[in-house]
Protein backbone atom coordinates (compact mmCIF):
# COMPACT_ATOMS: atom_id res chain seq x y z
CA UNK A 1 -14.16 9.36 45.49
CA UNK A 2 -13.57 9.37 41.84
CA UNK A 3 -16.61 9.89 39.38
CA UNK A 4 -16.95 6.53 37.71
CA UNK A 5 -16.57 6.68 34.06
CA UNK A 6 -18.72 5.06 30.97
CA UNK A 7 -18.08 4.67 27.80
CA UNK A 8 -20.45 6.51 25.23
CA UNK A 9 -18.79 5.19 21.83
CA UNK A 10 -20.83 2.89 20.06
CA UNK A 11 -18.51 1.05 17.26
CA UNK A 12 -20.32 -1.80 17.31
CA UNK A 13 -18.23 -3.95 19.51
CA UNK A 14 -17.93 -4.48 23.30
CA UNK A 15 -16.09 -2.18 25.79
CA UNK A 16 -13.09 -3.33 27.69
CA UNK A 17 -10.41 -2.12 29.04
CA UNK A 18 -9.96 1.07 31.19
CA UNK A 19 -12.42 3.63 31.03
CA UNK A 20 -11.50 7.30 30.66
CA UNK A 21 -12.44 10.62 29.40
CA UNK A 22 -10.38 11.22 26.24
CA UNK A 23 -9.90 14.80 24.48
CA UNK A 24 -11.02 13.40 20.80
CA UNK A 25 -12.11 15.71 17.89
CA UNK A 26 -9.62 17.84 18.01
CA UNK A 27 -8.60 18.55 21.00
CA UNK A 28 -12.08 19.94 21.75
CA UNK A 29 -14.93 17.51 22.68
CA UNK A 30 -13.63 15.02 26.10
CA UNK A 31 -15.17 11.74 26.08
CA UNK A 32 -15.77 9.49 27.99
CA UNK A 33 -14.73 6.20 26.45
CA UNK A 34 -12.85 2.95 27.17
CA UNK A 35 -9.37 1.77 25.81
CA UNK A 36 -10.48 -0.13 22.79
CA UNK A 37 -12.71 1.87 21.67
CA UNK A 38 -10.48 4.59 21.55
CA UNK A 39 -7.88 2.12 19.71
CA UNK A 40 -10.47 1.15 17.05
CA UNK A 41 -10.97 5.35 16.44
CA UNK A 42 -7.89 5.59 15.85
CA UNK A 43 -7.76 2.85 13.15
CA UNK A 44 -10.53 4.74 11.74
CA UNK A 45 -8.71 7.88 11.77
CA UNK A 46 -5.76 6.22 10.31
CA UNK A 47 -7.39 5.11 7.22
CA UNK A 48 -9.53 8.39 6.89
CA UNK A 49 -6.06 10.01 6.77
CA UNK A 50 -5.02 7.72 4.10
CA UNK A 51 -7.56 8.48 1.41
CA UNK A 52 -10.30 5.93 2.76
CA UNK A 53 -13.63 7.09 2.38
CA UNK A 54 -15.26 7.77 5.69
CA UNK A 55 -18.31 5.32 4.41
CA UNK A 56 -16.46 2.92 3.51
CA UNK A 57 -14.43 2.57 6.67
CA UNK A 58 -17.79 2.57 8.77
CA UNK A 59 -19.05 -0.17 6.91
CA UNK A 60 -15.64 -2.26 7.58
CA UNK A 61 -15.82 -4.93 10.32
CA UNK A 62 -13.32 -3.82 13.21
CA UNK A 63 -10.82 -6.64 12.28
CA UNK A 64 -10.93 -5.91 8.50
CA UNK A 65 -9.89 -2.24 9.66
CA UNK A 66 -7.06 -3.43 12.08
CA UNK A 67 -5.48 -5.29 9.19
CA UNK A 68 -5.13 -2.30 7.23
CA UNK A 69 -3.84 -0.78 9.53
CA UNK A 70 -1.04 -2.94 10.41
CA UNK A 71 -0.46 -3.59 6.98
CA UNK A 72 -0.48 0.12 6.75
CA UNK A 73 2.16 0.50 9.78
CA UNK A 74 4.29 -3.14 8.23
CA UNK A 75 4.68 -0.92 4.73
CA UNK A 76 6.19 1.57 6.51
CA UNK A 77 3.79 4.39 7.28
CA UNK A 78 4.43 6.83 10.19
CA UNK A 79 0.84 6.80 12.22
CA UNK A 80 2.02 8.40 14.64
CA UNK A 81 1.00 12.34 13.54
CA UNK A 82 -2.79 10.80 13.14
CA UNK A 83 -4.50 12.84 15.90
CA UNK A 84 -8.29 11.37 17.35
């Protein structure tokens, strides 16, 4: 039987979605975590690459960070390379 997986990340919304254990930091620290949390890390991520204080992108609500993102992404700029 598989080992039932819960999510540890704490972004201040709800879980949901599928629940896995996700090699984050790195490559060196597996988490467990479910899929949107994982999604809104790698908003965070995203704008942390892009010159946003770390702060100030914790302070964000989690919609105010998705539209940067996409606006990010709708400008033109590769994501892809931004590693969790």
């Amino acid at each position: 039987m598989a080992e039932e997986v819960h999510c540890v990340w704490n972004m201040g919304t709800p879980c949901s979605g599928k629940r896995y254990k996700e090699l984050m930091f790195d490559k060196q620290l597996e988490i467990p975590i479910c899929e949107k949390h994982v999604e809104e890390h790698k908003e965070v991520m995203i704008l942390h690459a892009n010159a946003y204080d770390i702060e100030e992108i914790v302070d964000m609500d989690p919609e105010e960070r998705k539209r940067l993102v996409y606006t990010m992404v709708l400008a033109g700029l590769d994501v892809s390379g931004v590693s969790l």
